[in-house]
N, C-alpha and C. Protein backbone atom coordinates (compact mmCIF):
# COMPACT_ATOMS: atom_id res chain seq x y z
N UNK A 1 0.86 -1.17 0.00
CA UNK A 1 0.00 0.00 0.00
C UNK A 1 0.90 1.24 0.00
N UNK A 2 0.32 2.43 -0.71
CA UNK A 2 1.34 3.49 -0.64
C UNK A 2 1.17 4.20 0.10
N UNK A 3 1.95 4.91 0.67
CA UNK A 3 1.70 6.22 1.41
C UNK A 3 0.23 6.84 1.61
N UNK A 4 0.19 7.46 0.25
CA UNK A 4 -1.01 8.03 0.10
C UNK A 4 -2.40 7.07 0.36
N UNK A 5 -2.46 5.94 -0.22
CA UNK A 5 -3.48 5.12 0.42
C UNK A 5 -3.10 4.53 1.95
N UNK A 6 -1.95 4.84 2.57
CA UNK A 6 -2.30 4.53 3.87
C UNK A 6 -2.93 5.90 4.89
N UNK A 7 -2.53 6.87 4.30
CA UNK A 7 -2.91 7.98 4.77
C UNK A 7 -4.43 8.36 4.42
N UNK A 8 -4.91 7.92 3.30
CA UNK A 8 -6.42 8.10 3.03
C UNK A 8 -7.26 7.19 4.16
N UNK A 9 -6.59 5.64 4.19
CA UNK A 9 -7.37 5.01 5.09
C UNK A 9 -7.50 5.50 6.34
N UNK A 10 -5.78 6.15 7.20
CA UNK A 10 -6.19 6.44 8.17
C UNK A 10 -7.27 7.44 8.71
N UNK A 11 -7.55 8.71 7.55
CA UNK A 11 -8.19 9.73 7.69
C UNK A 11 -9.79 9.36 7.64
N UNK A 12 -9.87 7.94 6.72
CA UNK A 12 -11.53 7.80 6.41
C UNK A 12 -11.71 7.15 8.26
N UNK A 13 -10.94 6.31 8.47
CA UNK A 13 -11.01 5.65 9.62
C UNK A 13 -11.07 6.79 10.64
N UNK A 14 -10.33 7.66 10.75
CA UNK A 14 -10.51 8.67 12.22
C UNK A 14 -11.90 9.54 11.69
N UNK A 15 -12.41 9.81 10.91
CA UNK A 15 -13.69 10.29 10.16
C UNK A 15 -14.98 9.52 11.09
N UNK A 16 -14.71 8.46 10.47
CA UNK A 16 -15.71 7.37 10.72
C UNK A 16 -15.71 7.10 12.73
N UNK A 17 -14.70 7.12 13.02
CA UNK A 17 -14.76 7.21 14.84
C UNK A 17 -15.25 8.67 15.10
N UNK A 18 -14.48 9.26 14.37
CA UNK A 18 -15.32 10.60 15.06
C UNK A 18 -16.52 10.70 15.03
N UNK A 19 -17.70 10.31 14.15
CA UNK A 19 -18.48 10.35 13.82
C UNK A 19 -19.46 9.20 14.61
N UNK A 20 -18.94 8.13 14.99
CA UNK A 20 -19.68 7.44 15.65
C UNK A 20 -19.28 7.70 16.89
N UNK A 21 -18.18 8.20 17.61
CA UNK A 21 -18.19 8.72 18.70
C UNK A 21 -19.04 9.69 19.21
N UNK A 22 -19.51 10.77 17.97
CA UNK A 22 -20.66 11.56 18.51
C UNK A 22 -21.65 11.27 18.61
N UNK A 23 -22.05 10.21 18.14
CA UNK A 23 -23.25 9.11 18.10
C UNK A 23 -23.34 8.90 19.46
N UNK A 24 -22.56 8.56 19.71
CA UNK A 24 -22.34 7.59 20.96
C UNK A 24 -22.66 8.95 22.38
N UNK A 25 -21.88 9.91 22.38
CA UNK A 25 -21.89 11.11 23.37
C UNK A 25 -23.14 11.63 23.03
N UNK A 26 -24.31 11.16 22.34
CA UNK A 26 -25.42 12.85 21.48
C UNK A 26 -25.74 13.31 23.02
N UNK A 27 -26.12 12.37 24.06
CA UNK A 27 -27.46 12.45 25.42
C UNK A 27 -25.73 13.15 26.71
N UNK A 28 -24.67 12.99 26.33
CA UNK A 28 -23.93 12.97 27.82
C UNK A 28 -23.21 14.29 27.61
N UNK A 29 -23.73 14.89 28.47
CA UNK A 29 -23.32 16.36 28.61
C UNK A 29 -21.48 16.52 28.96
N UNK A 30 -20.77 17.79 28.64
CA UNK A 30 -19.16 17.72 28.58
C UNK A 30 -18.91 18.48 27.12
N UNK A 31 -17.91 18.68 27.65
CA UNK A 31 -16.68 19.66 26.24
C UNK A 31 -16.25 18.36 25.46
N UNK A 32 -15.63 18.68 24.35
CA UNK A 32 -14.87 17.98 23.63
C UNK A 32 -13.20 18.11 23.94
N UNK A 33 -12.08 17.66 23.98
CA UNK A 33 -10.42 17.48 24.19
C UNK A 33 -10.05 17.27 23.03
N UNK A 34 -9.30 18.24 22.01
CA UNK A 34 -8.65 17.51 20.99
C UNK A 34 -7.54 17.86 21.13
N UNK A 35 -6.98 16.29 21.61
CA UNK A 35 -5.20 16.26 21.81
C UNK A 35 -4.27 16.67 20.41
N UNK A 36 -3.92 17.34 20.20
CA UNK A 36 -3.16 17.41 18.75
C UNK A 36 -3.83 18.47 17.84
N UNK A 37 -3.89 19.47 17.46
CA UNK A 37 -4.05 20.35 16.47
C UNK A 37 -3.80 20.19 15.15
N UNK A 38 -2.21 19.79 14.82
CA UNK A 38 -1.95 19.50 13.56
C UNK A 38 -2.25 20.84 12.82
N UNK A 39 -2.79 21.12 11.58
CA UNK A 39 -3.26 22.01 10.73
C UNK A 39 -4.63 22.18 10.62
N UNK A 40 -5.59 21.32 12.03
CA UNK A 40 -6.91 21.72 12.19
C UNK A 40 -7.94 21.31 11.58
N UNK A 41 -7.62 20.14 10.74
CA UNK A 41 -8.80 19.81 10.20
C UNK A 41 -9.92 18.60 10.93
N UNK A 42 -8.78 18.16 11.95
CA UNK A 42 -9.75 17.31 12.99
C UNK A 42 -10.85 18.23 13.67
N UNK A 43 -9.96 19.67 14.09
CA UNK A 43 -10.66 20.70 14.92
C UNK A 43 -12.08 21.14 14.60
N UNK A 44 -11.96 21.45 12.78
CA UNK A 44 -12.38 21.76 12.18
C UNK A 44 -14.04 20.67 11.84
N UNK A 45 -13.87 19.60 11.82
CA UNK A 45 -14.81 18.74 11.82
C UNK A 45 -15.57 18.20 13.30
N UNK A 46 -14.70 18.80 14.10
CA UNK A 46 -15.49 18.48 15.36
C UNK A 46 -16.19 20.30 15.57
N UNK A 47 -15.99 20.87 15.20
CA UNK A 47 -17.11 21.73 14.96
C UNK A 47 -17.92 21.80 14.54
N UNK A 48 -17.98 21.22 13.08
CA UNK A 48 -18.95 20.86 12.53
C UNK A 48 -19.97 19.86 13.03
N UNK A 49 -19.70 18.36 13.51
CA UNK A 49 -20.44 17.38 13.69
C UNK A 49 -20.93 18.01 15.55
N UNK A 50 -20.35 18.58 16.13
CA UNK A 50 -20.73 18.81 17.46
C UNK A 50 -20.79 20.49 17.57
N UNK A 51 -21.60 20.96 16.94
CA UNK A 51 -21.49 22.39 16.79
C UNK A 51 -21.84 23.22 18.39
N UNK A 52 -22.56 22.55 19.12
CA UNK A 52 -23.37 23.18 20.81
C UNK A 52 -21.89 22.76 21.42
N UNK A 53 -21.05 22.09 21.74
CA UNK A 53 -19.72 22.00 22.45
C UNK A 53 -18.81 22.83 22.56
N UNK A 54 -18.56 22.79 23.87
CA UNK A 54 -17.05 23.59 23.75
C UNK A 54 -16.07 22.58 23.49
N UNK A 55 -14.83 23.05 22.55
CA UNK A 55 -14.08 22.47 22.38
C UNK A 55 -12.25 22.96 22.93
N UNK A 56 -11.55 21.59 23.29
CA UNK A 56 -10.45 22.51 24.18
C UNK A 56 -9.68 22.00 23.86
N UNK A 57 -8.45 22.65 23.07
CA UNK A 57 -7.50 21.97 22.01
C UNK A 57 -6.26 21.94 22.76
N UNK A 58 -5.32 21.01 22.90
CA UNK A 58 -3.97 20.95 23.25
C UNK A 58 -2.97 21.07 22.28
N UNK A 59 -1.94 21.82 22.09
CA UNK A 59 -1.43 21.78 20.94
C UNK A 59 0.01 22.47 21.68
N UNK A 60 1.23 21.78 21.16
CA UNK A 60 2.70 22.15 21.83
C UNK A 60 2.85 23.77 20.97
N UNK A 61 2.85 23.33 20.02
CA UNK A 61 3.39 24.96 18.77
C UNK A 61 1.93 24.90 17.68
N UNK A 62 1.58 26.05 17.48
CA UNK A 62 0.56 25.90 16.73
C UNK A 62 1.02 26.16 15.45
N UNK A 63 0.40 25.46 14.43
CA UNK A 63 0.64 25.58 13.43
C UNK A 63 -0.28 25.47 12.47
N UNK A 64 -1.78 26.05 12.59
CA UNK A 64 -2.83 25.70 12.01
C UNK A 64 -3.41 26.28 10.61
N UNK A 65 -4.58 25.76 10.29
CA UNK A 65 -5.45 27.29 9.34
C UNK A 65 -5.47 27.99 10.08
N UNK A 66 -5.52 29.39 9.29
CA UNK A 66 -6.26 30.60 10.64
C UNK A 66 -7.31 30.20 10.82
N UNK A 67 -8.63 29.73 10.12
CA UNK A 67 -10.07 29.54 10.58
C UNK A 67 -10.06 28.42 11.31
N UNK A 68 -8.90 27.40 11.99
CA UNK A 68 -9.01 26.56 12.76
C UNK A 68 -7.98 26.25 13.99
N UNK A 69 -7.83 27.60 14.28
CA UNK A 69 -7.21 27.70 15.50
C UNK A 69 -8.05 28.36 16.57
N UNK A 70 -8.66 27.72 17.64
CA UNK A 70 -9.48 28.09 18.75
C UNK A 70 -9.13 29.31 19.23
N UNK A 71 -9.89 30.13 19.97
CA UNK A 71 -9.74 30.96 20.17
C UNK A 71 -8.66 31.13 21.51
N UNK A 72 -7.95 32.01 22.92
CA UNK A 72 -6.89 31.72 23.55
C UNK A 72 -7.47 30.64 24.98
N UNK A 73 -9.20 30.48 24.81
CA UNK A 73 -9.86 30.33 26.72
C UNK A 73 -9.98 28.58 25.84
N UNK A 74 -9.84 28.74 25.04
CA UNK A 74 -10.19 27.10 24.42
C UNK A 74 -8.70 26.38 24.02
N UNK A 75 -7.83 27.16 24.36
CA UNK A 75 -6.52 26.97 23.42
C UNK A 75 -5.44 26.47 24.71
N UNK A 76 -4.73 25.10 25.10
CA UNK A 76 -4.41 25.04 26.34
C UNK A 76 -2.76 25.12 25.26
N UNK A 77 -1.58 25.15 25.18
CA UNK A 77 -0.32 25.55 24.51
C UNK A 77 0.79 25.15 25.82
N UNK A 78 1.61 23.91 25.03
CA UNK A 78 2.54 22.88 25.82
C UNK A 78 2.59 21.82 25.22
N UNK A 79 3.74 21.16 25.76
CA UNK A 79 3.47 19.79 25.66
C UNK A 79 2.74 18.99 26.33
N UNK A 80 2.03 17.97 26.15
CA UNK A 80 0.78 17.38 26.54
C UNK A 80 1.30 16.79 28.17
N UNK A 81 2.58 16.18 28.51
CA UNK A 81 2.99 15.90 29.17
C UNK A 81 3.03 16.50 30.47
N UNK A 82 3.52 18.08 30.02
CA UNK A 82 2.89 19.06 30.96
C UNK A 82 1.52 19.52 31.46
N UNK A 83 0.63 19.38 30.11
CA UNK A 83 -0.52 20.47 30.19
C UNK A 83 -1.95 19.51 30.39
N UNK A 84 -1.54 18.20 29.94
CA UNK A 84 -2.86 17.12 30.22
C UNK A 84 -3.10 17.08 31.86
N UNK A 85 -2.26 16.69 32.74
CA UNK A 85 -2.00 16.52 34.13
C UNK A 85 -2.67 17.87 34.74
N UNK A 86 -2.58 18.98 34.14
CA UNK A 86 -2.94 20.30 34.87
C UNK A 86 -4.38 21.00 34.17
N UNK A 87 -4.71 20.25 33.33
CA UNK A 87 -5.99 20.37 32.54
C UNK A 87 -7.13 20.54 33.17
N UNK A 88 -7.55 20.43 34.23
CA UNK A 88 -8.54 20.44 34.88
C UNK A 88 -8.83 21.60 35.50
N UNK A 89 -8.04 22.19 35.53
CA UNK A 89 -8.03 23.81 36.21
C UNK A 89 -8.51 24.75 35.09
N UNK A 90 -8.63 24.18 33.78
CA UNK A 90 -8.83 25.25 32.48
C UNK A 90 -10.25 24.19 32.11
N UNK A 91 -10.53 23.46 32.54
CA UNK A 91 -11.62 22.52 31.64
C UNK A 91 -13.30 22.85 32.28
N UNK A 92 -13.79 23.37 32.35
CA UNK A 92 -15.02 23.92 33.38
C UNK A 92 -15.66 22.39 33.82
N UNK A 93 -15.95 20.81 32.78
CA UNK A 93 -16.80 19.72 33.56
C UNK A 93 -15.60 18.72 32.76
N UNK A 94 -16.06 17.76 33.00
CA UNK A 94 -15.67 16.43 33.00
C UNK A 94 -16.29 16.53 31.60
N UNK A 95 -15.25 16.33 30.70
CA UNK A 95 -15.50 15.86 28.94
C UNK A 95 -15.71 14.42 28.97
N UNK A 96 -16.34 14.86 27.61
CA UNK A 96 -17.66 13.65 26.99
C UNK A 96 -16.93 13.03 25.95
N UNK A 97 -15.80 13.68 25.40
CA UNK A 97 -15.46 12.97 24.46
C UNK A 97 -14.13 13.52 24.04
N UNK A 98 -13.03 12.54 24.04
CA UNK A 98 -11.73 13.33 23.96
C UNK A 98 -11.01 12.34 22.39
N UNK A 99 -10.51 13.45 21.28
CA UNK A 99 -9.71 13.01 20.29
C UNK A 99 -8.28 13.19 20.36
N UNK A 100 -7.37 11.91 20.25
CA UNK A 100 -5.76 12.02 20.40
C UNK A 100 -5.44 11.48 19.46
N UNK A 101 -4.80 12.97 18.41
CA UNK A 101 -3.97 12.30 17.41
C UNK A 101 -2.55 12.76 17.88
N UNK A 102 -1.66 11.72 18.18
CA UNK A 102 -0.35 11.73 18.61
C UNK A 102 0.60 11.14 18.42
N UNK A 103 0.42 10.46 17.36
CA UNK A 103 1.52 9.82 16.73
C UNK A 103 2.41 10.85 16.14
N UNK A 104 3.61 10.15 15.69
CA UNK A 104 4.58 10.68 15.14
C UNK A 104 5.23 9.58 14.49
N UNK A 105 6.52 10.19 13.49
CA UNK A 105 7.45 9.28 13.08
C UNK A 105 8.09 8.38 13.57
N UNK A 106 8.34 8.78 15.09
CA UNK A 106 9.34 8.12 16.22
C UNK A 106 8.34 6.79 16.90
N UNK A 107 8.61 5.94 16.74
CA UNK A 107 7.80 4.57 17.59
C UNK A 107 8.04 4.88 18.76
N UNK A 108 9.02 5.21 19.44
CA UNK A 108 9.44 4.97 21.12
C UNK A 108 9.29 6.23 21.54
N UNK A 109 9.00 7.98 20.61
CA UNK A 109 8.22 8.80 21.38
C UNK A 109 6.61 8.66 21.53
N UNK A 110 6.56 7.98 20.33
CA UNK A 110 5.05 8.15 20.23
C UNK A 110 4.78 6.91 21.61
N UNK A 111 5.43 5.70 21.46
CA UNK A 111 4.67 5.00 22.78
C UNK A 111 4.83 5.69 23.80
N UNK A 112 5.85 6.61 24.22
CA UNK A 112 5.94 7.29 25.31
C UNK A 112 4.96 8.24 25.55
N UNK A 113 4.78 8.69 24.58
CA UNK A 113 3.26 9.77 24.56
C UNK A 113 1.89 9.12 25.01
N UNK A 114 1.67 7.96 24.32
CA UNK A 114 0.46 7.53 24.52
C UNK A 114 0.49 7.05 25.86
N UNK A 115 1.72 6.48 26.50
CA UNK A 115 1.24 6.02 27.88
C UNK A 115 0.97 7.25 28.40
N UNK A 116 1.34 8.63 28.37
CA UNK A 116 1.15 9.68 29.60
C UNK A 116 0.29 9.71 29.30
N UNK A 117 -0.63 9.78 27.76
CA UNK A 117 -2.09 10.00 27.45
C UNK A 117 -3.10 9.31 28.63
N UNK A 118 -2.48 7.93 28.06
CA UNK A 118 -3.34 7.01 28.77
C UNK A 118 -3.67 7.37 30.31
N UNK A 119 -2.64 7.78 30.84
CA UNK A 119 -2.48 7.78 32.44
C UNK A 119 -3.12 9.28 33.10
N UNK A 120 -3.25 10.12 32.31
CA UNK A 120 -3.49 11.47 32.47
C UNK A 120 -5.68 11.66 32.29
N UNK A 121 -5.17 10.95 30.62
CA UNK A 121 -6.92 11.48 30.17
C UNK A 121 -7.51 10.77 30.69
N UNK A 122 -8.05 9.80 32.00
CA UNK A 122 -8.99 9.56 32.34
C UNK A 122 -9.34 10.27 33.38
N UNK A 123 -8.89 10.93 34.25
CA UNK A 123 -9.41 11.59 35.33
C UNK A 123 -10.55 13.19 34.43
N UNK A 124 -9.94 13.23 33.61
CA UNK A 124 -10.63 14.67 32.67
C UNK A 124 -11.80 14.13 31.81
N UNK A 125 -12.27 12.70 32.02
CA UNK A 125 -13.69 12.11 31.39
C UNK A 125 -15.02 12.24 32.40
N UNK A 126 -15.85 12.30 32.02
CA UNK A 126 -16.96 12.13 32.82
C UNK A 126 -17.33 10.48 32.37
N UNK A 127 -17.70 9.56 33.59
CA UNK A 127 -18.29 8.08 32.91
C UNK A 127 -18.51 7.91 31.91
N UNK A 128 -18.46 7.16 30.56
CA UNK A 128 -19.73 7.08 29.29
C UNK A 128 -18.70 7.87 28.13
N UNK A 129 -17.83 8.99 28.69
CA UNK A 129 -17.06 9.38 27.98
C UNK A 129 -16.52 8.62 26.33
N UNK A 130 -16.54 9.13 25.50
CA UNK A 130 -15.88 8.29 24.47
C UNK A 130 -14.22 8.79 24.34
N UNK A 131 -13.17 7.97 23.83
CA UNK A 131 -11.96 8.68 23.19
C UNK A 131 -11.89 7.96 21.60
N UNK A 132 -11.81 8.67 20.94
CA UNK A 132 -10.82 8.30 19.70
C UNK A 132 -9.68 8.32 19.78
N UNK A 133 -8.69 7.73 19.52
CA UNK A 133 -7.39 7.77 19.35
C UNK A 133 -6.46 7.04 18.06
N UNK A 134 -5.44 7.61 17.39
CA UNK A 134 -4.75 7.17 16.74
C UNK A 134 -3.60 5.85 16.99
N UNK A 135 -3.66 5.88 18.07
CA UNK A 135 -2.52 4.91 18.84
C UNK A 135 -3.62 4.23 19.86
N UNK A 136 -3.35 3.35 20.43
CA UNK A 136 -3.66 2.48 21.58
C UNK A 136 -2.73 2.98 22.85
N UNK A 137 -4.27 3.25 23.64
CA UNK A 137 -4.18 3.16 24.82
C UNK A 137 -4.52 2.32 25.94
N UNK A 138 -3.46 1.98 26.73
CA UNK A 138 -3.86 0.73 27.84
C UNK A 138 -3.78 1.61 29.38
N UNK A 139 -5.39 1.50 29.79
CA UNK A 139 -5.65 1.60 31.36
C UNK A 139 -7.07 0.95 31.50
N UNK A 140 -7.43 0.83 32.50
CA UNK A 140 -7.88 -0.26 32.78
C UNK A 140 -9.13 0.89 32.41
N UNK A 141 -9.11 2.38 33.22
CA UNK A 141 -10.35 3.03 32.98
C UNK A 141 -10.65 3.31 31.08
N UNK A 142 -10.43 2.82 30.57
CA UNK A 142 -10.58 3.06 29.38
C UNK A 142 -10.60 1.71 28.46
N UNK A 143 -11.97 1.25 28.29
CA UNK A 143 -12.57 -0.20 27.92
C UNK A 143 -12.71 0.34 26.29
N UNK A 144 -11.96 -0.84 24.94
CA UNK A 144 -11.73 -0.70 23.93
C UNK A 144 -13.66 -1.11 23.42
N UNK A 145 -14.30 -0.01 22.37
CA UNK A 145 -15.21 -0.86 22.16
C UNK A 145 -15.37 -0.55 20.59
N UNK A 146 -16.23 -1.78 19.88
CA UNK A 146 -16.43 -1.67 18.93
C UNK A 146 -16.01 -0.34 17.80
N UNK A 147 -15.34 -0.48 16.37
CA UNK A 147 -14.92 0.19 15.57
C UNK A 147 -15.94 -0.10 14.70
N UNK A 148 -16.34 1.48 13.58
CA UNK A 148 -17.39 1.38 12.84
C UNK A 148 -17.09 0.43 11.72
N UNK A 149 -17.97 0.16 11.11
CA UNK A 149 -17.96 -1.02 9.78
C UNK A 149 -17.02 -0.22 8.88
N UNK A 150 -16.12 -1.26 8.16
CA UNK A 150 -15.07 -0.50 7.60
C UNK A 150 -13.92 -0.14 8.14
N UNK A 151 -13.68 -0.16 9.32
CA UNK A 151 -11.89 0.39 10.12
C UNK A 151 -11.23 -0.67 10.22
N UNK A 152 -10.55 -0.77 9.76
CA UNK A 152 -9.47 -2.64 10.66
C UNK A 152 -9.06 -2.12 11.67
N UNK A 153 -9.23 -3.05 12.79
CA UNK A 153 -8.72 -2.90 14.17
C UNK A 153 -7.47 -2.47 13.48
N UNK A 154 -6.47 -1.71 14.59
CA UNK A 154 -5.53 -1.40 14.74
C UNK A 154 -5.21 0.00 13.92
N UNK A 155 -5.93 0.57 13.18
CA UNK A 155 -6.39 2.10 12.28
C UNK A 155 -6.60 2.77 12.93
N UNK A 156 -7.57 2.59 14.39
CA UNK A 156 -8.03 3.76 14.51
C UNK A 156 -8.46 2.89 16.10
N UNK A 157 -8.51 3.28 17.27
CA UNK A 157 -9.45 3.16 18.57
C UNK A 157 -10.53 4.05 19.15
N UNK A 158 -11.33 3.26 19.66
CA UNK A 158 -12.03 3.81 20.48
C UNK A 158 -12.43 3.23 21.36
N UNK A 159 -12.34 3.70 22.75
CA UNK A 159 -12.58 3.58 24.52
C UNK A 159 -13.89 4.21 24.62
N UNK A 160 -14.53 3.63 25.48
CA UNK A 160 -14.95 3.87 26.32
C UNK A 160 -14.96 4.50 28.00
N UNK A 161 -14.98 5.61 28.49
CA UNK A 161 -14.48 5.74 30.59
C UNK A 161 -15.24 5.03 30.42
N UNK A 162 -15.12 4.20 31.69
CA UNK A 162 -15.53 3.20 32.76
C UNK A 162 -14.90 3.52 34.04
N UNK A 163 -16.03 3.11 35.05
CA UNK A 163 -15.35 2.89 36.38
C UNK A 163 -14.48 1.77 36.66
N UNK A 164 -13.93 2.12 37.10
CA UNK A 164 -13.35 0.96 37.97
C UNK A 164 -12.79 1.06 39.13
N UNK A 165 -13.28 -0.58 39.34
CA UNK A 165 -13.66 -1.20 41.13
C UNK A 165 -12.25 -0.30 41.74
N UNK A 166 -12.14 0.04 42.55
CA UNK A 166 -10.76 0.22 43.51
C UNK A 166 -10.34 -1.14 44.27
């Protein structure tokens, strides 16, 4: 497969989670988290499909469209490492639905990323919460569920918050 068709799949695939992720959140009140900015076109579509949300973007250096860079009370600026852990002081409720695109070129930053993900974004969910994510995340509060028709496992995730027992 080439480049370009691996990159189309991944984009129809994070499309398609996003989209059934809002399915999934329509009734559970919360902001949206989009880990990663990029050039905004994730941003950009979660405006669209969730237009009543606030949305609260993490992003180290911005580098966006102008029409898809949040405004500064929606805009948290760091590395995630820093700014996920302290997120709660800028987030007004417990989000309903958080998107992490965080991969990179590097295998052993990007796993390093996703574990702080993992370990950080569940306290900033409300129960019922959905995540999309580009990478896999392992914690126990975050139960893998069904991908829409069309994604091959391993394209694209999505969690579920869950409690769990202490």
């Amino acid at each position: 497969m080439s480049r370009l068709d691996s990159f189309i799949r991944r984009l129809t695939a994070q499309r398609a989670c996003l989209d059934r992720a809002a399915e999934i959140i329509r009734d559970l009140d919360g902001p949206v988290l989009e880990l990663g900015l990029g050039n905004g076109r994730t941003y950009d579509h979660l405006r669209s499909i969730l237009p009543d949300r606030e949305i609260f973007v993490f992003e180290r250096k911005v580098a966006a469209h102008p029409d898809c860079i949040p405004d500064d009370a929606h805009l948290i600026s760091g590395d995630l490492a820093e700014t996920l852990p302290r997120a709660a002081e800028r987030i007004p409720a417990p989000a309903a639905l958080a998107h992490a695109d965080i991969g990179s070129g590097d295998a052993e930053a990007t796993a390093r990323n996703a574990a702080r993900v993992a370990a950080a974004l569940p306290v900033l969910l409300a129960p019922g919460a959905v995540v999309a994510a580009d990478q896999p995340l392992d914690d126990p509060r975050l139960r893998p569920i069904d991908l829409p028709e069309g994604v091959a496992p391993g394209r694209y995730h999505l969690y579920l918050r869950v409690e769990v027992p202490e």
